[in-house]
Structures are given as C-alpha cells and as structure tokens.
Protein backbone atom coordinates (compact mmCIF):
# COMPACT_ATOMS: atom_id res chain seq x y z
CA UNK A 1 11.15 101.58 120.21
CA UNK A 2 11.94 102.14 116.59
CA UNK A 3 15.25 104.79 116.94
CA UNK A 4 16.39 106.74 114.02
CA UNK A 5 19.60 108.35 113.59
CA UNK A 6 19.68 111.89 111.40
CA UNK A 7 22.69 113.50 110.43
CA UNK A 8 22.29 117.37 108.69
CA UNK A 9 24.67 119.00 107.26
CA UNK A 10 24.53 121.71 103.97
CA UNK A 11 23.20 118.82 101.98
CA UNK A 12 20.16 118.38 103.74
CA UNK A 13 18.54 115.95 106.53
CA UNK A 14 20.04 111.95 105.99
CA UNK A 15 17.60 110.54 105.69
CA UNK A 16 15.17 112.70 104.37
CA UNK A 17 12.37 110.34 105.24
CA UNK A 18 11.58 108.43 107.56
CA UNK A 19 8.30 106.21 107.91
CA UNK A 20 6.74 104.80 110.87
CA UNK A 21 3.19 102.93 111.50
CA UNK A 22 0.42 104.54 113.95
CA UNK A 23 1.33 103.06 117.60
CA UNK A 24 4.96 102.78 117.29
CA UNK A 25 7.01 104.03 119.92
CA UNK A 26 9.76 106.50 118.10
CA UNK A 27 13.30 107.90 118.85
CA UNK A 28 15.25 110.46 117.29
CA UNK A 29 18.91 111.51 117.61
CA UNK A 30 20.45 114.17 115.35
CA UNK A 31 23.95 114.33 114.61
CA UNK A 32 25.22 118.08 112.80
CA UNK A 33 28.08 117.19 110.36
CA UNK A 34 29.38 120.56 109.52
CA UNK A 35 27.82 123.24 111.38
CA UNK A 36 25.41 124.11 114.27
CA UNK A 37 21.42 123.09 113.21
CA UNK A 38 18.19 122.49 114.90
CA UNK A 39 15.68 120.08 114.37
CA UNK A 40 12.18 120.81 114.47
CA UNK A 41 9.28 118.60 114.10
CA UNK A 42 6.52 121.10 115.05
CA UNK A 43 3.60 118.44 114.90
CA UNK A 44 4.82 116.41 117.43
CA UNK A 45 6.03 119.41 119.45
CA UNK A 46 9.99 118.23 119.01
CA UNK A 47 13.10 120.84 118.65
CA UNK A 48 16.56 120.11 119.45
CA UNK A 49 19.34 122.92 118.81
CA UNK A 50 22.79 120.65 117.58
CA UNK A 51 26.31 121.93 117.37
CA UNK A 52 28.55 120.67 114.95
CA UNK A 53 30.01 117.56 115.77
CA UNK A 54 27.19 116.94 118.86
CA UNK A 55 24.76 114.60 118.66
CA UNK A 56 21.70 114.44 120.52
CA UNK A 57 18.20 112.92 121.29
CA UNK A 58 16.01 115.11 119.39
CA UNK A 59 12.46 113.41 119.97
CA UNK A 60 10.72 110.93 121.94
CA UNK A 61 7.30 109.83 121.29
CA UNK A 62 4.48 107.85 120.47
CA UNK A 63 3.11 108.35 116.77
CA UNK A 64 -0.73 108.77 117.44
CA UNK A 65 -1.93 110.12 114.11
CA UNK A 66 -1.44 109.33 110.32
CA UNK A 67 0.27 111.10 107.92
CA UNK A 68 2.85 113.10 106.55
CA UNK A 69 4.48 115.74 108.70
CA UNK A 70 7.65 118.05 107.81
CA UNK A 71 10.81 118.10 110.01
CA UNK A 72 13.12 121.17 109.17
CA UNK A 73 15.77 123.52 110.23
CA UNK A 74 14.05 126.64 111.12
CA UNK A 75 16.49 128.57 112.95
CA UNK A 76 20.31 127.67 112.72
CA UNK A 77 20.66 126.66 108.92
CA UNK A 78 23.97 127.76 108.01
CA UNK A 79 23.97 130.30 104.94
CA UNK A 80 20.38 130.64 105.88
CA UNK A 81 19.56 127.62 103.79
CA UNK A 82 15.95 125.92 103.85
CA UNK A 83 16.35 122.02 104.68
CA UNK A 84 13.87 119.74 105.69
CA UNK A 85 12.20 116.12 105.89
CA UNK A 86 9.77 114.09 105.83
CA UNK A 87 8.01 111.90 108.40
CA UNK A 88 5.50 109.78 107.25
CA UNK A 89 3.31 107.75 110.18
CA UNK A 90 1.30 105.06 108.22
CA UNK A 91 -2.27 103.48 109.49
C-alpha cells in the first residue's frame, strides 16, 4: 500500500500532487490545519468531510486507470476559496 498524508489549509492541498503507477494499492489520510475542509476525488468516487485539527482516512483504493485526475475542496473551503490537486496514476 503506498499511503499519502495531505494536510489543507487556506494555502492549498500539501502536497498538491501526488503520483502513483497503474496497480498500486493507494491510501489517503487528510489532515485540516486551520479550518473544516473536504476532500473530494470524484474519479475514484472518494470524499471525506475534515474538521480542523482531525485527521482522517480519506480514500482507499486500487488505481485501475491512467492519468491525471483533480482532487479538490468542493464544499467546506473556508472564505469560499477554490483549492485543489492533482493525482497523477502513471502506466
């Protein structure tokens, strides 16, 4: 399992990409610094809401197709602020 550790705060996602090969087995935990945030990664069907301070598993999974997909806060950005990521799954 190849685990990843976020944090998000008004900065932005750290890190803000993260890059995997086709067939590896994947973990993610998020960790919000300075507010409440979710985590979405809508391609693999992952969303985690964090409060500040909380950290949690946000994703499980197996990474079955190539390419470059987005992971974002959609709904609980503080100020309303767009952040997001990128998750790159090589061949």
């Amino acid at each position: 399992i190849r685990t990843f550790e976020i944090n998000v705060s008004g900065s932005g996602y750290d890190p803000g990409e993260i890059v995997v090969n086709l067939g590896d087995q994947v973990g993610i935990a998020v960790t919000a610094v300075d507010g409440d945030y979710d985590f979405d990664l809508p391609d693999i069907g992952a969303y985690q809401i964090v409060k500040k301070g909380e950290r949690k598993w946000a994703a499980n999974f197996v990474a079955l197709r190539s390419g470059t997909f987005t992971y974002l806060c959609r709904d609980y950005c503080p100020g309303g602020e767009k952040i997001s990521g990128k998750f790159i799954i090589k061949e």
